[in-house]
Protein backbone atom coordinates (compact mmCIF):
# COMPACT_ATOMS: atom_id res chain seq x y z
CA UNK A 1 0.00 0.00 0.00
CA UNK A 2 1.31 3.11 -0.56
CA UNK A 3 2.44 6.32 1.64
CA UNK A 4 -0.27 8.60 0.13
CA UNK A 5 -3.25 5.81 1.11
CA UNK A 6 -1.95 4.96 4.41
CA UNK A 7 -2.12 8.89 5.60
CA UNK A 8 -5.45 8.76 4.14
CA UNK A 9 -6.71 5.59 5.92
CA UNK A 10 -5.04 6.41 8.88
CA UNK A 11 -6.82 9.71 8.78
CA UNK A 12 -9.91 8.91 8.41
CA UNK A 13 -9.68 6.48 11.35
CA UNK A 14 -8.21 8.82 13.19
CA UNK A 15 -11.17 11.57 12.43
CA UNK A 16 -13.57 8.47 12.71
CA UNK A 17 -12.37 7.60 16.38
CA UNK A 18 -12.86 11.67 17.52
CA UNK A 19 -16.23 11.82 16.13
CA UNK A 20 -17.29 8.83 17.72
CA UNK A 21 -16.02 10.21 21.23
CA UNK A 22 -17.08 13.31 20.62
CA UNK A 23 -21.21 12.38 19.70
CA UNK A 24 -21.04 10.39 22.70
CA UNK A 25 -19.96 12.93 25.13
CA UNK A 26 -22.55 15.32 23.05
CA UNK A 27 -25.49 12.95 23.88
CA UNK A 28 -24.46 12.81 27.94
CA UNK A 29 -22.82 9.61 28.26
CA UNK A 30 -20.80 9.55 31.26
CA UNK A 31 -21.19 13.43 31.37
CA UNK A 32 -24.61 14.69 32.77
CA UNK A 33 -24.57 16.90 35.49
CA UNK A 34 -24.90 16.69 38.94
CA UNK A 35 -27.84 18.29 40.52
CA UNK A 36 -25.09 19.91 43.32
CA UNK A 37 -23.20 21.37 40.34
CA UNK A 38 -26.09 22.30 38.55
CA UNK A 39 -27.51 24.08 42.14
CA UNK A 40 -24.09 25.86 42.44
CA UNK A 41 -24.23 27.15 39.19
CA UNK A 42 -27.69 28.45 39.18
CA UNK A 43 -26.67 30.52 42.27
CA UNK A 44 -24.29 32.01 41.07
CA UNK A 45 -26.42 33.48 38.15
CA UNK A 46 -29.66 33.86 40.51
CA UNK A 47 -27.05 36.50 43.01
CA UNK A 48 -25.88 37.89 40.04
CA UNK A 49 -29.55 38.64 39.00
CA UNK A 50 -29.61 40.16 42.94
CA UNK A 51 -31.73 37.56 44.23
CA UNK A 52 -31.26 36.97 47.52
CA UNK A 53 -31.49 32.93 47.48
CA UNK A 54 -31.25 32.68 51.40
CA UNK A 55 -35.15 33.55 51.43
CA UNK A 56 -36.00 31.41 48.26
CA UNK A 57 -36.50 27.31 48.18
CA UNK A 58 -34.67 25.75 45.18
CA UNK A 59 -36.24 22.49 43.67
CA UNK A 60 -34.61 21.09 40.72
CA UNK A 61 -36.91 20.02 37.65
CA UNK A 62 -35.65 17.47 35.14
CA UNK A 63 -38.92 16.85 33.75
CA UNK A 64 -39.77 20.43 33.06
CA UNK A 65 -43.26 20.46 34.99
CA UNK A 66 -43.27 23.71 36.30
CA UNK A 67 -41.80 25.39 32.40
CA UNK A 68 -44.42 22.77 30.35
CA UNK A 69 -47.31 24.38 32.77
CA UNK A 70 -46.11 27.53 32.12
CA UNK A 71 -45.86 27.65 28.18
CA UNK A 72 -49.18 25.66 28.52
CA UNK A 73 -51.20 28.18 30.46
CA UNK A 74 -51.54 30.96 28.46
CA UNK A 75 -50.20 32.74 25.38
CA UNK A 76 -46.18 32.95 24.21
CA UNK A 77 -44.27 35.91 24.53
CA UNK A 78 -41.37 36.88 21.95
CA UNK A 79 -39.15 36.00 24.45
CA UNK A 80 -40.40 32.82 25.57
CA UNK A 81 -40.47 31.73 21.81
CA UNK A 82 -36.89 32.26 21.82
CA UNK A 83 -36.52 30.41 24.75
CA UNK A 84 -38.25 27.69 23.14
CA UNK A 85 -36.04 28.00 20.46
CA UNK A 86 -32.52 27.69 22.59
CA UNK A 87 -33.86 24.74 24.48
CA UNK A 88 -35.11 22.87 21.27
CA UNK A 89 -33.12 19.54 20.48
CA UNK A 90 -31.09 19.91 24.11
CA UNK A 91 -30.90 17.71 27.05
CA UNK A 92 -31.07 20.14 30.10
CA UNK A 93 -32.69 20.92 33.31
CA UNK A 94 -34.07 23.59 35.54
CA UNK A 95 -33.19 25.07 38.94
CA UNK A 96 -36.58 26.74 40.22
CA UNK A 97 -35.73 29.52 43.00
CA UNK A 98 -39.58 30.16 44.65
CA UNK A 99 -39.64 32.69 47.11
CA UNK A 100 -40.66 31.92 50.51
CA UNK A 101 -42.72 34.77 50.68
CA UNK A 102 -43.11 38.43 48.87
CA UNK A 103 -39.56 38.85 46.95
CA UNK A 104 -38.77 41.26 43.92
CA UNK A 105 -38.84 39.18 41.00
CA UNK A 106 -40.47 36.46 41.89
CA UNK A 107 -39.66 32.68 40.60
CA UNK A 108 -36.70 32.46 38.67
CA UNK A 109 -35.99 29.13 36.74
CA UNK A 110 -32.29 28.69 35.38
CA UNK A 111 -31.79 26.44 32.53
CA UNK A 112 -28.99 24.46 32.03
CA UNK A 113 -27.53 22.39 29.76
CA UNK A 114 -27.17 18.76 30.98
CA UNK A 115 -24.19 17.96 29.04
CA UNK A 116 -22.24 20.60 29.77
CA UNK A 117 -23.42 22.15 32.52
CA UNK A 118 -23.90 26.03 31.47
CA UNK A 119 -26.07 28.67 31.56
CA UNK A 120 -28.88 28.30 28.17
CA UNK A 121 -31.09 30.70 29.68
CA UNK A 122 -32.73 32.24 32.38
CA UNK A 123 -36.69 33.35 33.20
CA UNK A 124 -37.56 35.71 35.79
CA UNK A 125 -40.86 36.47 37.44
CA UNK A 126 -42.69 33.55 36.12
């Protein structure tokens, strides 16, 4: 065989091998978040935001209740279509900050990214 095909062969096995590793890592195998991490980062964002989170209870939502009741209940904003939009085709969850009682802002529900564990999006006073 000669020099020419081998670098060829070898890479396209080569390319083969890192797409392989990298579609698995993309679907979360091995690599979803934990809900601490996920919790830690949300925090940071909901301080940020100036919510005081020492007067709010945090409940983590995989299944998207709370956000599927909300889009559900009554009509779509611009913004929530973009939401919609950012969180189309992605594996992620949500940290839901309620107050405990009367707090500027109300709710606030972080969205983040399973897989990676960032920041998609945020919605305030839901």
């Amino acid at each position: 065989m000669n020099t020419g095909v081998r670098k060829i062969l070898g890479t396209i096995v080569i390319a083969w091998i890192i797409f392989n590793a990298g579609c698995s890592f993309g679907e979360g195998k091995g690599m979803n978040i934990s809900k601490e991490k996920a919790i830690e980062v949300a925090n940071n964002k909901a301080i940020e935001l100036g919510y005081d989170i020492s007067e709010m209870n945090i409940k983590i939502d995989k299944d998207h209740t709370e956000w599927d009741k909300y889009i559900k209940s009554g009509p779509i904003s611009k913004y929530d279509m973009e939401l919609l939009k950012k969180l189309e085709g992605k594996k992620y969850l949500i940290v839901h900050y309620i107050p405990k009682g009367a707090q500027f802002g109300g709710d606030l529900l972080v969205f983040i990214d399973e897989n990676f564990g960032e920041i998609i999006s945020v919605l305030q006073g839901m």
